[in-house]
C-alpha atoms as a PDB file:
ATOM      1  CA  UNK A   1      43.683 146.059 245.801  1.00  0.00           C
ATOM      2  CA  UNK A   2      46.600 144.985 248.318  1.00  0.00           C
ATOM      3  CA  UNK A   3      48.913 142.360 248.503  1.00  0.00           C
ATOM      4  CA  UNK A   4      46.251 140.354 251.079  1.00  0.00           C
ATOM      5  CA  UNK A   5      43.389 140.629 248.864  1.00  0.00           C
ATOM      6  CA  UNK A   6      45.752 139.890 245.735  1.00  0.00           C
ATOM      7  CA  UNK A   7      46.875 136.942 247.288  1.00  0.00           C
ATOM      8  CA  UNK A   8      43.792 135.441 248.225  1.00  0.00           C
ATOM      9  CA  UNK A   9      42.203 136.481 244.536  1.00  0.00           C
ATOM     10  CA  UNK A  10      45.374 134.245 243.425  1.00  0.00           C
ATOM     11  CA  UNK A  11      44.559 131.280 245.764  1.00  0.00           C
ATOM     12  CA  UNK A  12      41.124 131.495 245.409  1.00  0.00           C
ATOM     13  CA  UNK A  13      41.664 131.114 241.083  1.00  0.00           C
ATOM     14  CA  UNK A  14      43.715 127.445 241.856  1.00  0.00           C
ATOM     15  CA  UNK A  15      40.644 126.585 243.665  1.00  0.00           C
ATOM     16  CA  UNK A  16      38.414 127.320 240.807  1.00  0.00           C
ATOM     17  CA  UNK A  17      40.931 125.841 238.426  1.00  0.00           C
ATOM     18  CA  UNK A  18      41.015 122.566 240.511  1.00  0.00           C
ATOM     19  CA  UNK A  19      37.511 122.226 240.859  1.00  0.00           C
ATOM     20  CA  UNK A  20      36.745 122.902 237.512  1.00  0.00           C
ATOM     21  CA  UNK A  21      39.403 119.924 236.875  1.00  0.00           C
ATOM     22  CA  UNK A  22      37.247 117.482 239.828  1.00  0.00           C
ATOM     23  CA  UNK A  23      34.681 118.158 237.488  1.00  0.00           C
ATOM     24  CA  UNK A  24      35.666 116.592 234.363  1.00  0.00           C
ATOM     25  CA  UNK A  25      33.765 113.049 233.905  1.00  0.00           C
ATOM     26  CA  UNK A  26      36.287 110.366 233.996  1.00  0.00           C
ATOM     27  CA  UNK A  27      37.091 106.473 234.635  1.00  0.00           C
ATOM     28  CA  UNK A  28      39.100 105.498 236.361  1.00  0.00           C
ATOM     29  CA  UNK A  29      42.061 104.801 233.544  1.00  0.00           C
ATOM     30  CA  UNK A  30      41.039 107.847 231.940  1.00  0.00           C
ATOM     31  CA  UNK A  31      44.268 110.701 231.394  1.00  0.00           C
ATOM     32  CA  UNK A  32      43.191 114.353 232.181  1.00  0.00           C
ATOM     33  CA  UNK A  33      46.034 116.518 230.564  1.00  0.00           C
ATOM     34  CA  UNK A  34      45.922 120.031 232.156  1.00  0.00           C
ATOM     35  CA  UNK A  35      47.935 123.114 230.187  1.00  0.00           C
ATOM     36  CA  UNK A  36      48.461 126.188 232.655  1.00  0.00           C
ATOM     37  CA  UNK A  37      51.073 128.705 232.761  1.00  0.00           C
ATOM     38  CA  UNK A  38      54.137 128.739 235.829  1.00  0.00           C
ATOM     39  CA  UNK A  39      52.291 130.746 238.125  1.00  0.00           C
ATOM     40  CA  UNK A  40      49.520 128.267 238.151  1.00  0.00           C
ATOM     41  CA  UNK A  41      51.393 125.123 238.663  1.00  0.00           C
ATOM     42  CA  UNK A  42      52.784 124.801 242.660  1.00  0.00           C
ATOM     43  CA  UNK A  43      49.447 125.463 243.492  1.00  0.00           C
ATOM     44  CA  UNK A  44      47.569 123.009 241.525  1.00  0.00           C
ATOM     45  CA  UNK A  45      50.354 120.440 241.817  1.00  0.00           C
ATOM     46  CA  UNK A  46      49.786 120.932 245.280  1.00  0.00           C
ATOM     47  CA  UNK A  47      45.801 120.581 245.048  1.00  0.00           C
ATOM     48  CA  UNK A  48      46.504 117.619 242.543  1.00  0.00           C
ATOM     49  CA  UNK A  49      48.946 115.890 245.182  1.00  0.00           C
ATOM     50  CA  UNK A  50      46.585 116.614 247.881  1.00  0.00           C
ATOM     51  CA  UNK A  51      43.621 114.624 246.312  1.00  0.00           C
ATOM     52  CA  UNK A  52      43.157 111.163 246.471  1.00  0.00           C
ATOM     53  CA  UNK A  53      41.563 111.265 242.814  1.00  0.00           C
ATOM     54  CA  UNK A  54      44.109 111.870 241.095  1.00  0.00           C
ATOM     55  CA  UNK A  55      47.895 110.615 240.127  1.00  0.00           C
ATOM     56  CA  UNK A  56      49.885 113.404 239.279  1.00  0.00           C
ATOM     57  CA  UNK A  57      52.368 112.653 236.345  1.00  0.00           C
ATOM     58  CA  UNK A  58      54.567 115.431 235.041  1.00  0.00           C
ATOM     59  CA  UNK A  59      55.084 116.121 231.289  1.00  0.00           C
ATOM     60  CA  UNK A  60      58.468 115.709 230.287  1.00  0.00           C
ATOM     61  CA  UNK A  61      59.319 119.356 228.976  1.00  0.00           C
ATOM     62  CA  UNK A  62      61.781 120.935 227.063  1.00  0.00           C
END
């Protein structure tokens, strides 16, 4: 596999992440708390951002 088809394998799992997440029956003042490791998070930060649905707050960490 090369670095193109890697890439896009990468991309491609953040979409399936995400949707999986858009899938998730909520309310409107329901909290969706999402657990994934570094590699995972620019990307669906990014998705999360992106969407309309959804209001991003960060976790305070360590």
């Amino acid at each position: 596999m090369g670095a193109d088809a890697l890439s896009m394998f990468w991309f491609n799992r953040n979409l399936l992440i995400f949707r999986n997440i858009q899938q998730i029956g909520h309310d409107g003042d329901d909290r969706i708390l999402v657990l994934f490791g570094t590699g995972h998070v620019g990307v669906l930060k990014w998705l999360i951002e992106s969407s309309a649905e959804y209001d991003l707050v960060e976790f305070g960490g360590l």
